[in-house]
C-alpha atoms as a PDB file:
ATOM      1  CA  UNK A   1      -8.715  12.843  20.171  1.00  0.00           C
ATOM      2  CA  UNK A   2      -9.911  11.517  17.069  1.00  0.00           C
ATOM      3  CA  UNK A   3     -14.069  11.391  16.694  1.00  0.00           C
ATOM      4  CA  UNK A   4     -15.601   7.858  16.799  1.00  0.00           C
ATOM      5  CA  UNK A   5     -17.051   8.794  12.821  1.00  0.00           C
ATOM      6  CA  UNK A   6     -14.607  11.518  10.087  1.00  0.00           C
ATOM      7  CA  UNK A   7     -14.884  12.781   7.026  1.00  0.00           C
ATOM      8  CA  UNK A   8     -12.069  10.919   4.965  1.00  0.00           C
ATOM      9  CA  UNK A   9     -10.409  11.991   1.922  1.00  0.00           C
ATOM     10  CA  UNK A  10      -9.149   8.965   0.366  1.00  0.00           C
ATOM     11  CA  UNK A  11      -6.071   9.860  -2.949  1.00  0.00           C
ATOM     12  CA  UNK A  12      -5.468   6.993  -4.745  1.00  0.00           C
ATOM     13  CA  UNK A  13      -8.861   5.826  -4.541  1.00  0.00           C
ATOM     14  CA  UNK A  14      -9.187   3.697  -7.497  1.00  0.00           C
ATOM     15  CA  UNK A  15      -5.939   2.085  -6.822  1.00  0.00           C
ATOM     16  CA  UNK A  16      -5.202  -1.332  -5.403  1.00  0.00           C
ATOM     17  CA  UNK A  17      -5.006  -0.298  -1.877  1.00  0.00           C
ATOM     18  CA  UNK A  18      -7.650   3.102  -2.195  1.00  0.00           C
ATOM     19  CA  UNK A  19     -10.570   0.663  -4.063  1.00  0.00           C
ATOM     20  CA  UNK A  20     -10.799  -1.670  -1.078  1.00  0.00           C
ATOM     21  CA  UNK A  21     -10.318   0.863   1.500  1.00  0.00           C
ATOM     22  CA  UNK A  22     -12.952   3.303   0.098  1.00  0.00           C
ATOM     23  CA  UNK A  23     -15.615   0.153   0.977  1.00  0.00           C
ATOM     24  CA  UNK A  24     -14.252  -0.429   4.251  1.00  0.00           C
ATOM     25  CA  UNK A  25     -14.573   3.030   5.230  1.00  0.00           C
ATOM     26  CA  UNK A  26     -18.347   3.111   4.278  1.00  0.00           C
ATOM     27  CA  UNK A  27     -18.998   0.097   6.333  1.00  0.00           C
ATOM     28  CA  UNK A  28     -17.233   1.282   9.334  1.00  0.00           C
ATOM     29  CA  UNK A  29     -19.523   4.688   8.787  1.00  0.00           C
ATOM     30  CA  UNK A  30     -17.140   7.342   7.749  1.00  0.00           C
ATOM     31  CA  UNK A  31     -18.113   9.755   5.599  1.00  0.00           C
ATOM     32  CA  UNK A  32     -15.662   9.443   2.520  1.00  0.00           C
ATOM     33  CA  UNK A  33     -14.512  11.447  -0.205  1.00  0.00           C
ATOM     34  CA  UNK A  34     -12.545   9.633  -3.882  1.00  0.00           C
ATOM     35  CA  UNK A  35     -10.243  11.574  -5.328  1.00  0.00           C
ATOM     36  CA  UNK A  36      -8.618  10.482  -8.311  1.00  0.00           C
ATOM     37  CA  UNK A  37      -6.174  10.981 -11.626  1.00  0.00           C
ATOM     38  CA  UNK A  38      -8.118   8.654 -13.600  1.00  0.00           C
ATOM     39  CA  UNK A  39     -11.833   8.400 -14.954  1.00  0.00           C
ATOM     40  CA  UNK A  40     -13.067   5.630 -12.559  1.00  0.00           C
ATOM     41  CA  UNK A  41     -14.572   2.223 -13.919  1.00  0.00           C
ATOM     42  CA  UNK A  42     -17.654   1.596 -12.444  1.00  0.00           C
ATOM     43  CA  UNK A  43     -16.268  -1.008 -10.128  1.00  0.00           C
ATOM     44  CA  UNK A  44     -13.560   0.913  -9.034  1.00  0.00           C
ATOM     45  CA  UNK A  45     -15.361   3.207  -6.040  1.00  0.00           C
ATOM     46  CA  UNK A  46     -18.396   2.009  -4.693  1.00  0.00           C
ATOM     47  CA  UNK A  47     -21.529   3.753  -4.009  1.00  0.00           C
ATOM     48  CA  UNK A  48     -22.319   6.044  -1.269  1.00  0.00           C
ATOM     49  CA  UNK A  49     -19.678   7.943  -1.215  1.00  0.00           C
ATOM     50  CA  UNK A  50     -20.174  12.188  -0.560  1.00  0.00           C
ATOM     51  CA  UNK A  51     -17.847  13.576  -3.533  1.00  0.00           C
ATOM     52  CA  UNK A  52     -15.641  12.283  -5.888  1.00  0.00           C
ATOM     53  CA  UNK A  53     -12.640  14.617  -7.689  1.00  0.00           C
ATOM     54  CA  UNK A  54     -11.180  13.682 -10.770  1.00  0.00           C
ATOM     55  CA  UNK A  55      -7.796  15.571 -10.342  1.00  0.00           C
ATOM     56  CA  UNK A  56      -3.968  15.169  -9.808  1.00  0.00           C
ATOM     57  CA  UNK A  57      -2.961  15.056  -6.136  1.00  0.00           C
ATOM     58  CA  UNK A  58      -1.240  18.261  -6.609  1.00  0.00           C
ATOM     59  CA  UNK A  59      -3.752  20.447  -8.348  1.00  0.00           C
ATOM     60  CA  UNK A  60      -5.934  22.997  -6.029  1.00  0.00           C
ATOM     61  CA  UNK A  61      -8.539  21.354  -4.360  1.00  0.00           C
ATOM     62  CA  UNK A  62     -12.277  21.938  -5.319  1.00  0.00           C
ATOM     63  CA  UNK A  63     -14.033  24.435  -3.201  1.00  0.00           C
ATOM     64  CA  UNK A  64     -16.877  21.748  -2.719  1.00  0.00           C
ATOM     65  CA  UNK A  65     -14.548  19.394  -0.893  1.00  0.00           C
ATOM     66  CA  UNK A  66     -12.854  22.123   1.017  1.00  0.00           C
ATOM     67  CA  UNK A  67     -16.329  23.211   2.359  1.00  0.00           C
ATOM     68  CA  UNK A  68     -17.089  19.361   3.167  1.00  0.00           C
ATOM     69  CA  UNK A  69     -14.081  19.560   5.114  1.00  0.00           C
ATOM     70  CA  UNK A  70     -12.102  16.063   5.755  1.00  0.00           C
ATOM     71  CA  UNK A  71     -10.870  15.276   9.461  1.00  0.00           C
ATOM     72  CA  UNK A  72      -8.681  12.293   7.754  1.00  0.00           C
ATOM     73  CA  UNK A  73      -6.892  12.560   4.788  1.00  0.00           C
ATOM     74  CA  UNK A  74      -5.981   9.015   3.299  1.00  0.00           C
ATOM     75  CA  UNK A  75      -2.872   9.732   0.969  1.00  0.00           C
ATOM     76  CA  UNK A  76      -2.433   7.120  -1.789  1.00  0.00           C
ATOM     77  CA  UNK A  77      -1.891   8.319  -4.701  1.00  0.00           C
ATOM     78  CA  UNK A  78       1.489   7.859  -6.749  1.00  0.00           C
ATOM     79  CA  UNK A  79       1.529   8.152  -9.886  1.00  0.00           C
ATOM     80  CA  UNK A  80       4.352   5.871 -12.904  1.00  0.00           C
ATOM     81  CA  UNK A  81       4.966   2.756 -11.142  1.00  0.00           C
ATOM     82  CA  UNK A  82       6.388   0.506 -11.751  1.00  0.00           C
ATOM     83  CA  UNK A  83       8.767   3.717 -12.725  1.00  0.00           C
ATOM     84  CA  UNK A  84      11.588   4.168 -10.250  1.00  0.00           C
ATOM     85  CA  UNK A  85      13.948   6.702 -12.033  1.00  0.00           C
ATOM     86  CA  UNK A  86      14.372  10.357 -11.321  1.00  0.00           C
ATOM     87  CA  UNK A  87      11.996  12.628 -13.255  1.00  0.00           C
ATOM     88  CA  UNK A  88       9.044  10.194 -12.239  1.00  0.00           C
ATOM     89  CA  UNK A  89       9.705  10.293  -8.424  1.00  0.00           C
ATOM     90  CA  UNK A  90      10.732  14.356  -8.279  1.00  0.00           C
ATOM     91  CA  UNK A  91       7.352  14.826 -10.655  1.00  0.00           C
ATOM     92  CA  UNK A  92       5.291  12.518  -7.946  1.00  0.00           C
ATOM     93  CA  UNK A  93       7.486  14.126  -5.070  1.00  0.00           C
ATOM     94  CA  UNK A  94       6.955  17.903  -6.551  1.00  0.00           C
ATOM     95  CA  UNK A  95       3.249  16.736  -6.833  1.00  0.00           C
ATOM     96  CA  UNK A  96       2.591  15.595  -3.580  1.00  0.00           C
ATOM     97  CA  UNK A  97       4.470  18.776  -1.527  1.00  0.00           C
ATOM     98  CA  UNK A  98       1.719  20.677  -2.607  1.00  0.00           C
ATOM     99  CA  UNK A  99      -0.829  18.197  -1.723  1.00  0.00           C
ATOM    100  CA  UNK A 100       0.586  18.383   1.907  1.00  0.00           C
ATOM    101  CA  UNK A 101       0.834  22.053   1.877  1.00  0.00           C
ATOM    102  CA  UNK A 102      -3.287  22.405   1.362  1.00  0.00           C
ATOM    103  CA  UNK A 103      -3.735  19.866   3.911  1.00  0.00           C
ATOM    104  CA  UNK A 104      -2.473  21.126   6.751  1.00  0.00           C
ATOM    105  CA  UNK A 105      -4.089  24.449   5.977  1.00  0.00           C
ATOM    106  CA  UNK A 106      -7.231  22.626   6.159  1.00  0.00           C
ATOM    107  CA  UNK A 107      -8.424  23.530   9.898  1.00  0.00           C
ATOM    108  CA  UNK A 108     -10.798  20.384   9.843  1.00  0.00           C
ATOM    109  CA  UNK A 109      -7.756  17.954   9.315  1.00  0.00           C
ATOM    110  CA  UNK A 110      -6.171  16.384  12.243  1.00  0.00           C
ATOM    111  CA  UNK A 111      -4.476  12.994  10.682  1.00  0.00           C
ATOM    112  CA  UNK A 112      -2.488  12.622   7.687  1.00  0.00           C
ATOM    113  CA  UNK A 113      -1.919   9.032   6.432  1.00  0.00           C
ATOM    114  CA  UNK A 114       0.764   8.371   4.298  1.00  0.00           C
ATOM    115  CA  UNK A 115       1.804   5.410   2.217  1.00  0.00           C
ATOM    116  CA  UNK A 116       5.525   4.711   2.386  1.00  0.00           C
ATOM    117  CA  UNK A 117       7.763   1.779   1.083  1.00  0.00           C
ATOM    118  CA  UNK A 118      10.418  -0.882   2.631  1.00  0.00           C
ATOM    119  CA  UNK A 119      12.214   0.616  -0.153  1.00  0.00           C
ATOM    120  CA  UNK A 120      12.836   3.358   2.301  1.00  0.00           C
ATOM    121  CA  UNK A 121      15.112   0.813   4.321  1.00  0.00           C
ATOM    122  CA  UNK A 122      17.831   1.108   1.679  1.00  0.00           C
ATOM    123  CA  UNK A 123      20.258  -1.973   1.662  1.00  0.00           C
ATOM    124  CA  UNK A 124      19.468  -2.940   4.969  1.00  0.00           C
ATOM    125  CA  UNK A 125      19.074  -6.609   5.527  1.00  0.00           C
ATOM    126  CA  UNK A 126      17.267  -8.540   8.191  1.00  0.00           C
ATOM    127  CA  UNK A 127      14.355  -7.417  10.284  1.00  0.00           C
ATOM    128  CA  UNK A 128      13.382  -3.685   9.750  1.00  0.00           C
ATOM    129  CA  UNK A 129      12.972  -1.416  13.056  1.00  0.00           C
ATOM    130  CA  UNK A 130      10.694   1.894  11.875  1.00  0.00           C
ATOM    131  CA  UNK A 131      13.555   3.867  13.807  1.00  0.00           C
ATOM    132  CA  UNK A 132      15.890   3.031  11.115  1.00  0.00           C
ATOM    133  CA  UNK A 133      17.049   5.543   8.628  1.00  0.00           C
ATOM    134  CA  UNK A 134      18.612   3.658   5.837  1.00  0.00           C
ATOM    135  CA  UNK A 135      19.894   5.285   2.899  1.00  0.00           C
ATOM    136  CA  UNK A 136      17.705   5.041   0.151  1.00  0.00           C
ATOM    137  CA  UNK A 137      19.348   3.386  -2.796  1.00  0.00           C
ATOM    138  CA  UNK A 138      16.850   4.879  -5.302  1.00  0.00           C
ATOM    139  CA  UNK A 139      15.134   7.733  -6.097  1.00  0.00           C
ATOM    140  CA  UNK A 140      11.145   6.195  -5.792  1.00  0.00           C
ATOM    141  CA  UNK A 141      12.930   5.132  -2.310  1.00  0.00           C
ATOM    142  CA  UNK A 142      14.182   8.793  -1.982  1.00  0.00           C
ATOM    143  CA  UNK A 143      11.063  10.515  -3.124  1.00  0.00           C
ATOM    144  CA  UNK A 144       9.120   8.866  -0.130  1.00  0.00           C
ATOM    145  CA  UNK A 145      11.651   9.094   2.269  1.00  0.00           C
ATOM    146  CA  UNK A 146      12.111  13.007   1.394  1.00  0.00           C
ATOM    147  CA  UNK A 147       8.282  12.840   1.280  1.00  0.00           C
ATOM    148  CA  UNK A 148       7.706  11.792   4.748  1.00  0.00           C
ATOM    149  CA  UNK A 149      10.043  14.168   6.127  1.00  0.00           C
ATOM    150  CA  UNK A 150       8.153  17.508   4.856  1.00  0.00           C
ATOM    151  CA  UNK A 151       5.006  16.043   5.666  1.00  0.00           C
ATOM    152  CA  UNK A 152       6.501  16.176   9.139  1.00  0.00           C
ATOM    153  CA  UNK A 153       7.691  18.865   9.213  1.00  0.00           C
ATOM    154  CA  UNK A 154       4.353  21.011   7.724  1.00  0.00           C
ATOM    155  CA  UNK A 155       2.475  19.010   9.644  1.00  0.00           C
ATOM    156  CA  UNK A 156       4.417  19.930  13.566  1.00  0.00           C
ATOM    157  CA  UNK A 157       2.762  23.719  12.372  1.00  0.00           C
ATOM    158  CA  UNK A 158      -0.563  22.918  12.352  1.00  0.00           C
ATOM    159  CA  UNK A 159      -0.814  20.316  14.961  1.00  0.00           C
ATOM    160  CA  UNK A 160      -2.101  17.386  12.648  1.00  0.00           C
ATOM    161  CA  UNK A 161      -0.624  14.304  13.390  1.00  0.00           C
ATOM    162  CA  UNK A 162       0.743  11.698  10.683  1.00  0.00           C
ATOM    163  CA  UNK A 163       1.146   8.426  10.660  1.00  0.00           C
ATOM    164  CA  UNK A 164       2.923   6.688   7.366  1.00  0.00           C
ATOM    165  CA  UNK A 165       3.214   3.231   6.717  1.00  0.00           C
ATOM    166  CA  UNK A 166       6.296   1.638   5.337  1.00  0.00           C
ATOM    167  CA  UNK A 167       4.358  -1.198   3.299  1.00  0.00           C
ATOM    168  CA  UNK A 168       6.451  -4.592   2.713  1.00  0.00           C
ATOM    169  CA  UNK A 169       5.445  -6.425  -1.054  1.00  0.00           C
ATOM    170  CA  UNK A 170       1.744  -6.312  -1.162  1.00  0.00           C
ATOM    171  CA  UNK A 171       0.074  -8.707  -3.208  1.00  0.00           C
ATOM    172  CA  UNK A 172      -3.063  -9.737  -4.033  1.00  0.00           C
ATOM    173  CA  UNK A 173      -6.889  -9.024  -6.520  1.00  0.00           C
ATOM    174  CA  UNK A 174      -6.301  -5.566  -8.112  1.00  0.00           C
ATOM    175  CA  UNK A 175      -2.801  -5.729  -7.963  1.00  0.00           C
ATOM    176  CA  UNK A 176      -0.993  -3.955 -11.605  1.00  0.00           C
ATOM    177  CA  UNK A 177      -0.617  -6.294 -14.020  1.00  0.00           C
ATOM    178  CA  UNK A 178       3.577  -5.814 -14.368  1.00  0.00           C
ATOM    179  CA  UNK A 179       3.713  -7.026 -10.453  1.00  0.00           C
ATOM    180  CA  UNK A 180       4.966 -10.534  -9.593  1.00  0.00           C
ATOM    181  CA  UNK A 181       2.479 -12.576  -8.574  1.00  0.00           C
ATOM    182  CA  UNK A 182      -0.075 -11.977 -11.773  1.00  0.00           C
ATOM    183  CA  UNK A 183       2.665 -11.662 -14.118  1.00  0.00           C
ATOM    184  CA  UNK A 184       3.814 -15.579 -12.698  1.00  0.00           C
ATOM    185  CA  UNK A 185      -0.089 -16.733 -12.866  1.00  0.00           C
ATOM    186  CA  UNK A 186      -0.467 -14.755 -16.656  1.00  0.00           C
ATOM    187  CA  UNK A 187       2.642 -16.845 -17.406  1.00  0.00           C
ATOM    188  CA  UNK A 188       1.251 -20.315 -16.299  1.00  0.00           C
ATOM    189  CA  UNK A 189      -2.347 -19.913 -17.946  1.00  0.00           C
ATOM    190  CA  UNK A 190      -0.836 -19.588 -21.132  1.00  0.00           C
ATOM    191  CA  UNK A 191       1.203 -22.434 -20.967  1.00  0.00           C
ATOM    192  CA  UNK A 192       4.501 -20.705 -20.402  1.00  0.00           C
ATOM    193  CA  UNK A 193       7.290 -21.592 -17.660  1.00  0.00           C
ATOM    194  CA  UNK A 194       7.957 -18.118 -15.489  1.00  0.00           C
ATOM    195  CA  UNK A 195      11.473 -17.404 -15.529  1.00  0.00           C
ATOM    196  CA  UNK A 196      12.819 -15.699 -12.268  1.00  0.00           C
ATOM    197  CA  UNK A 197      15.944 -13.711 -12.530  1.00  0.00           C
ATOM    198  CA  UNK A 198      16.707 -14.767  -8.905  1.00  0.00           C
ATOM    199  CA  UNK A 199      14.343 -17.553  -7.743  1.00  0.00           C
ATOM    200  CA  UNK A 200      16.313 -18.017  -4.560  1.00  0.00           C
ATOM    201  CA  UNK A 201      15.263 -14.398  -3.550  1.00  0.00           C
ATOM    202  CA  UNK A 202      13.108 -14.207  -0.445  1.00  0.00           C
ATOM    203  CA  UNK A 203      10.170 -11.186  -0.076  1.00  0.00           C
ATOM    204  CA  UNK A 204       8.355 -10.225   2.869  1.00  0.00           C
ATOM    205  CA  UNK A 205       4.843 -10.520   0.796  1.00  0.00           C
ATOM    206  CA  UNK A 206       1.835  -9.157   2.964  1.00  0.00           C
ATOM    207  CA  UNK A 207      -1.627  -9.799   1.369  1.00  0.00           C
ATOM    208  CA  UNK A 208      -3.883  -6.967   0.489  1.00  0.00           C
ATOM    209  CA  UNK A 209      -6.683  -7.278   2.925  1.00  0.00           C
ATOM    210  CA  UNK A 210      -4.140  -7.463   5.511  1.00  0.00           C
ATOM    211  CA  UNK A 211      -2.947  -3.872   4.581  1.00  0.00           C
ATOM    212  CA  UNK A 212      -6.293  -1.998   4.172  1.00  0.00           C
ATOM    213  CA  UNK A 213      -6.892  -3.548   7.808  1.00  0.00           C
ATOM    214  CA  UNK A 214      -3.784  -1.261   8.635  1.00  0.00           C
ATOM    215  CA  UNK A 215      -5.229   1.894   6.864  1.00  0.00           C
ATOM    216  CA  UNK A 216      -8.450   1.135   8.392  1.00  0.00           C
ATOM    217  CA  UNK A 217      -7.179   1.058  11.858  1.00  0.00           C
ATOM    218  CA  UNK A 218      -5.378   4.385  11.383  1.00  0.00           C
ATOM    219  CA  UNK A 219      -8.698   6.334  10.690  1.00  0.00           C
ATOM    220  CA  UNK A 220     -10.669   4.313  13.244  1.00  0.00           C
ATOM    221  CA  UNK A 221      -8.377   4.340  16.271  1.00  0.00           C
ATOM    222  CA  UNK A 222      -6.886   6.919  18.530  1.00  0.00           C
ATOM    223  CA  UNK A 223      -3.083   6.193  19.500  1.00  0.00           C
ATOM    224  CA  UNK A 224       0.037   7.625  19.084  1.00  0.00           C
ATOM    225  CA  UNK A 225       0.983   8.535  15.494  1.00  0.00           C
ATOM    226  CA  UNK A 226       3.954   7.821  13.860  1.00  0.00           C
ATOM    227  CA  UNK A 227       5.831   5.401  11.462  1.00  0.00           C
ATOM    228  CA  UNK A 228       4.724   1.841  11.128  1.00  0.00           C
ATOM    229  CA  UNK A 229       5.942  -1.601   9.182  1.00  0.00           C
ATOM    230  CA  UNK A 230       3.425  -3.726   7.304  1.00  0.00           C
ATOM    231  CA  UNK A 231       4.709  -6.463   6.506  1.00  0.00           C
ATOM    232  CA  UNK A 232       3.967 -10.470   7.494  1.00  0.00           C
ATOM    233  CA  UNK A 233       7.610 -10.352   9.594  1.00  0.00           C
ATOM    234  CA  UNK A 234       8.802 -13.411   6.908  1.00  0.00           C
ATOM    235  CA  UNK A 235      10.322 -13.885   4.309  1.00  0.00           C
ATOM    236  CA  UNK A 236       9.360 -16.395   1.577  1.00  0.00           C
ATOM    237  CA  UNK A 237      11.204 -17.300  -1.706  1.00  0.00           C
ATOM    238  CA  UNK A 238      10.054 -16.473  -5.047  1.00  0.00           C
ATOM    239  CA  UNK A 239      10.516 -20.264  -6.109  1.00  0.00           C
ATOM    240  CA  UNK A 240       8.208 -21.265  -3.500  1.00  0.00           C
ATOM    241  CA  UNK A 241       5.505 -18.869  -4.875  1.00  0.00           C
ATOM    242  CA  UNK A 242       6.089 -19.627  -8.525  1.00  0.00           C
ATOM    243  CA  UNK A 243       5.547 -23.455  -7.778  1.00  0.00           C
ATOM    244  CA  UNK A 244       2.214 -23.019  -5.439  1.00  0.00           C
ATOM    245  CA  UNK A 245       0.892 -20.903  -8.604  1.00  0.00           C
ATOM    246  CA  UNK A 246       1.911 -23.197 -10.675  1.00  0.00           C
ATOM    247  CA  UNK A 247       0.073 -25.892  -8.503  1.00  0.00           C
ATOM    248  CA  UNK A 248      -3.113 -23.607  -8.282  1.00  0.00           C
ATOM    249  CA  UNK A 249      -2.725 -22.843 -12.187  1.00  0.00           C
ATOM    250  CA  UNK A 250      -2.463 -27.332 -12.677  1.00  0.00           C
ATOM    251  CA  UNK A 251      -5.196 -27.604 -10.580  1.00  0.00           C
ATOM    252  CA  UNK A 252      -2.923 -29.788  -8.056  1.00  0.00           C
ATOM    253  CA  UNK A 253      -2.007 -27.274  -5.357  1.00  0.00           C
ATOM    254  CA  UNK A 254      -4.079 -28.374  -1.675  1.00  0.00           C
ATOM    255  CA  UNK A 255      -6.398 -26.629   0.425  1.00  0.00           C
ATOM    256  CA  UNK A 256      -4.682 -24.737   2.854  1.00  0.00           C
ATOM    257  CA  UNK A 257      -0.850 -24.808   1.289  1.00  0.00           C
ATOM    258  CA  UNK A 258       1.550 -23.456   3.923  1.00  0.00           C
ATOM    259  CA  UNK A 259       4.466 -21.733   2.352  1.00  0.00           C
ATOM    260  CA  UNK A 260       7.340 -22.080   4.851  1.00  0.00           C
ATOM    261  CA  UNK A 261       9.685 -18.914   5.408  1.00  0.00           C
ATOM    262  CA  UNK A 262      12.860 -18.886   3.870  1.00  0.00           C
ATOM    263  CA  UNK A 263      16.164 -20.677   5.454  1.00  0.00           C
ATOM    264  CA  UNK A 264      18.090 -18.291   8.090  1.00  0.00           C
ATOM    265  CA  UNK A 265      20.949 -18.932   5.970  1.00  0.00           C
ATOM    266  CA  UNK A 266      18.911 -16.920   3.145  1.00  0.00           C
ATOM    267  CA  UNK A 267      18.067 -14.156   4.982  1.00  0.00           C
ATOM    268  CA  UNK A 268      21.538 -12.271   5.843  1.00  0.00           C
ATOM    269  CA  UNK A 269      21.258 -10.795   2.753  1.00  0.00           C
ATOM    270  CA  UNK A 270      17.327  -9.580   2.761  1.00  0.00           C
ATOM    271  CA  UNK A 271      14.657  -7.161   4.768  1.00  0.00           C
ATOM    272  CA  UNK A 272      11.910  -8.047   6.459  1.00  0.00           C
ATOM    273  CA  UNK A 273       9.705  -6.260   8.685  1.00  0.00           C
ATOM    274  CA  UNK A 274       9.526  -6.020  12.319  1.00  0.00           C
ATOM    275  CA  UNK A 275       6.128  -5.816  13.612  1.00  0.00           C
ATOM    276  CA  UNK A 276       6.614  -5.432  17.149  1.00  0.00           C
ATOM    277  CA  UNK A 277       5.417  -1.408  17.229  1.00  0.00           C
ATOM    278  CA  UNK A 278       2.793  -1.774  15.023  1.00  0.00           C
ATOM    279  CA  UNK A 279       1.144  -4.841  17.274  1.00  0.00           C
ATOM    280  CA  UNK A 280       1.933  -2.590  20.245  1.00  0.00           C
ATOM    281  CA  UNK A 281       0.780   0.296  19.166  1.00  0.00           C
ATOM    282  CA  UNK A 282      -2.499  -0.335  16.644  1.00  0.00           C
ATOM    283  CA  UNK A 283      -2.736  -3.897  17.385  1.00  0.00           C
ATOM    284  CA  UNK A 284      -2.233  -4.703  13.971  1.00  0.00           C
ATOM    285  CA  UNK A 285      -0.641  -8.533  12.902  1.00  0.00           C
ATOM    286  CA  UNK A 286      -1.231 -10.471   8.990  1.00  0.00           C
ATOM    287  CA  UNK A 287      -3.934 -12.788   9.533  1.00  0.00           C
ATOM    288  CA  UNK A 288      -4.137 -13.916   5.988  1.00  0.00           C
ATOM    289  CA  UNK A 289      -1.125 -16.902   5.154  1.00  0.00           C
ATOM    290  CA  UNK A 290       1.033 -16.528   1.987  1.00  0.00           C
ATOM    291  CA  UNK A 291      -0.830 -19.896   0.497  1.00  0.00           C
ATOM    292  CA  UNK A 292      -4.592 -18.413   0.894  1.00  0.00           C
ATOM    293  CA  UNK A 293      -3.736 -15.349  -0.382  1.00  0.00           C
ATOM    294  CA  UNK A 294      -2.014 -16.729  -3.928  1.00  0.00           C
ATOM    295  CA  UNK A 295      -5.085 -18.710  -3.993  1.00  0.00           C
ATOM    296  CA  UNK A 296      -7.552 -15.809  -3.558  1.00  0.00           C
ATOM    297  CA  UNK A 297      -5.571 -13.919  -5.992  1.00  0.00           C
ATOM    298  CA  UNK A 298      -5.932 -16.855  -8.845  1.00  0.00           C
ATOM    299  CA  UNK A 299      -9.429 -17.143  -7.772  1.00  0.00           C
ATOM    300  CA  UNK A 300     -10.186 -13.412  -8.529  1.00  0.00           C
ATOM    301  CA  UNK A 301      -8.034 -13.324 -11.557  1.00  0.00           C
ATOM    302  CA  UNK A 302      -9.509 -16.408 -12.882  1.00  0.00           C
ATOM    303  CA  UNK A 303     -13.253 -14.676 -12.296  1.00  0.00           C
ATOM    304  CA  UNK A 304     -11.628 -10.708 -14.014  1.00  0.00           C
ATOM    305  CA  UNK A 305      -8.682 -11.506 -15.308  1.00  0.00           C
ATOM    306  CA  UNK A 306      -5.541  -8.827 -14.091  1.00  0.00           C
ATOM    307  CA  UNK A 307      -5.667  -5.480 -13.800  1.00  0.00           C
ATOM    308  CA  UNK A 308      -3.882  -2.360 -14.530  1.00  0.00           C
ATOM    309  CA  UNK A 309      -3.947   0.225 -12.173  1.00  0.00           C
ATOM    310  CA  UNK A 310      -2.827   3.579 -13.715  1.00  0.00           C
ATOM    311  CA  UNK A 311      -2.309   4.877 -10.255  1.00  0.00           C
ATOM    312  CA  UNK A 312      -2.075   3.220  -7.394  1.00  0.00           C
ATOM    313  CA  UNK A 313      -0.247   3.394  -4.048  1.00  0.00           C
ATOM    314  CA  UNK A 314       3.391   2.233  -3.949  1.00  0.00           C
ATOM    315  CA  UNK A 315       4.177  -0.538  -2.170  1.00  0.00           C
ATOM    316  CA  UNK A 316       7.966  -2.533  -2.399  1.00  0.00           C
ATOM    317  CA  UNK A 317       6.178  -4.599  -4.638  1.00  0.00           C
END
C-alpha cells in the first residue's frame, strides 16, 4: 500500500507534461524531486521543491537524491522528438535501461510511472484495448514498447509495481513548438493559410490538464498497477481544428465551440482510445472538450507566445 504523502522523483520535469505535474504534486503535498537534461528557465519548476538534478536520465544518480530516497518515480523524460528514427530511439532506449536499472535498486521505490505512446498500437485502427500488442511500425513506437517490457521485467525482482500510460495526442500551453496545434495557430497569426497534408485525418487529441490529472492519480491512489489509455475515446479531424483556430485566431470562433467527433465512416481506418479500464480502475475520464482546450491554448500562446521544449515526454502527438 502506497502512503497517503511520497517522495516523487519527477524526469522530464521541465517538459510539457513534468512542468505542470511538478505543481500539482506540491499542492497535493508530496515531497518532489526535478530532474532534468536542460538548465531550467525560471518558470519551468516551481518553488518548493527538495532537490533538483541537472543530468541525463541515464547518468548515475546523485548521492543526495539517493539518500532522500523517492517512493515514486515519475518517468518523463525522452529526449529528440519530434525524432522518430533509429539512433534517436536506441540512444533514448539505451538511456533509459539504465535509468530503470537504479530504480528498482532503490529500496525506497515502490511505483514506477512510465510514459508510453498510442504509437505503441502499431496500425491498429478503431478503439484501442491496453491488452493489445500491436506491432510497432516505428522505432520511437518500438523503443517504448521494448521500454515497457524491461521495466517489467526489472521491476517483477524487486517488487515495485509500474504503471505506464499509453498517452493519445496531447495538446495544449507548453506544448513544442513543431506540434500541430501551435504550428496551425503560428500559421494563422501571421497571416498564412495552414496547409494539412491530410485534413480529413481524425486524432484522438486529449488536453494537457486532462493528462497530468492521470499522472497525478497514479502517485496519489492505491489500485492495481498496470497499463492504461489516455486518450478523450474520440476522434476529431484535423480540418475541424484548423478552422476553430482559425476562428479563435479571426476573433469569430464562440464561447463554448463543440467540435463534433469524426464520421464512423472515417474512423475504420484510425485509433482511438478505449477508456473503459482506466475509468474502472483510477477513475480517470477527459473533462476538458476539444473547443476549450484550443481556446486555452491560443489564450496562453497569445499571453507567451510557443514554446520549445528540448525534452519533454512523448506523447502520439
Amino acid at each position: 500500500m502506497l502512503p497517503p504523502t511520497h517522495r516523487v522523483l519527477v524526469t522530464g520535469a521541465s517538459g510539457f507534461i513534468g512542468s505542470p505535474l511538478c505543481r500539482v504534486l506540491l499542492a497535493d503535498g508530496h515531497q518532489v524531486w526535478a530532474m532534468s537534461r536542460r538548465a531550467c528557465k525560471e518558470h519551468d519548476l516551481p518553488d518548493g521543491l527538495d532537490g533538483v538534478s541537472l543530468q541525463s536520465v541515464g547518468d548515475r544518480f546523485p548521492a543526495d537524491l539517493l539518500e532522500w530516497g523517492p517512493t515514486v518515480i515519475v518517468n518523463l523524460a525522452w529526449s529528440g522528438i519530434p525524432d522518430y528514427g533509429p539512433e534517436c530511439s536506441i540512444f533514448n532506449l539505451e538511456q533509459q535501461v539504465r535509468l530503470v536499472d537504479q530504480a528498482v535498486a532503490i529500496e525506497s521505490v515502490c511505483r514506477f510511472v512510465g510514459a508510453g505512446t498510442c504509437l505503441e498500437y502499431g496500425d491498429h485502427v478503431g478503439p484501442c484495448s491496453e491488452d493489445e500488442e500491436a506491432a510497432p511500425t516505428n522505432y520511437l513506437a518500438w523503443a517504448k514498447q521494448s521500454l515497457r517490457r524491461y521495466l517489467l521485467l526489472a521491476a517483477s525482482v524487486s517488487q515495485v509495481d509500474v504503471v505506464w500510460f499509453r498517452i493519445f495526442f496531447a495538446y495544449g500551453p507548453g506544448q513544442r513548438s513543431e506540434g500541430l496545434l501551435p504550428s496551425l495557430l503560428k500559421d494563422l497569426l501571421a497571416g498564412r493559410q495552414p496547409v494539412l497534408i491530410n485534413p480529413d485525418a481524425a486524432r484522438d487529441f486529449v488536453y494537457i490538464d486532462d493528462v497530468v490529472e492521470a499522472f497525478r492519480r497514479a502517485v496519489n491512489h492505491n489500485f492495481s498497477p498496470g497499463t492504461f489509455n489516455v486518450g478523450s475515446g474520440l476522434l476529431v479531424s484535423l480540418s475541424d481544428v484548423r478552422d476553430v483556430a482559425a476562428g479563435l485566431v479571426a476573433g469569430s470562433s464562440e464561447e463554448g465551440t463543440v467540435l463534433l467527433p469524426a464520421p464512423p465512416e472515417g474512423s475504420d481506418h484510425e485509433m482511438y482510445a478505449s477508456l473503459k479500464l482506466v475509468s474502472s480502475t483510477l477513475g480517470w475520464r477527459p473533462l476538458v472538450p476539444l473547443g476549450e482546450g484550443i481556446r486555452r491554448t491560443w489564450r496562453a500562446m497569445s499571453e507567451t507566445g510557443p514554446q520549445r521544449q528540448a525534452e519533454e515526454d512523448c506523447s502520439g502527438g
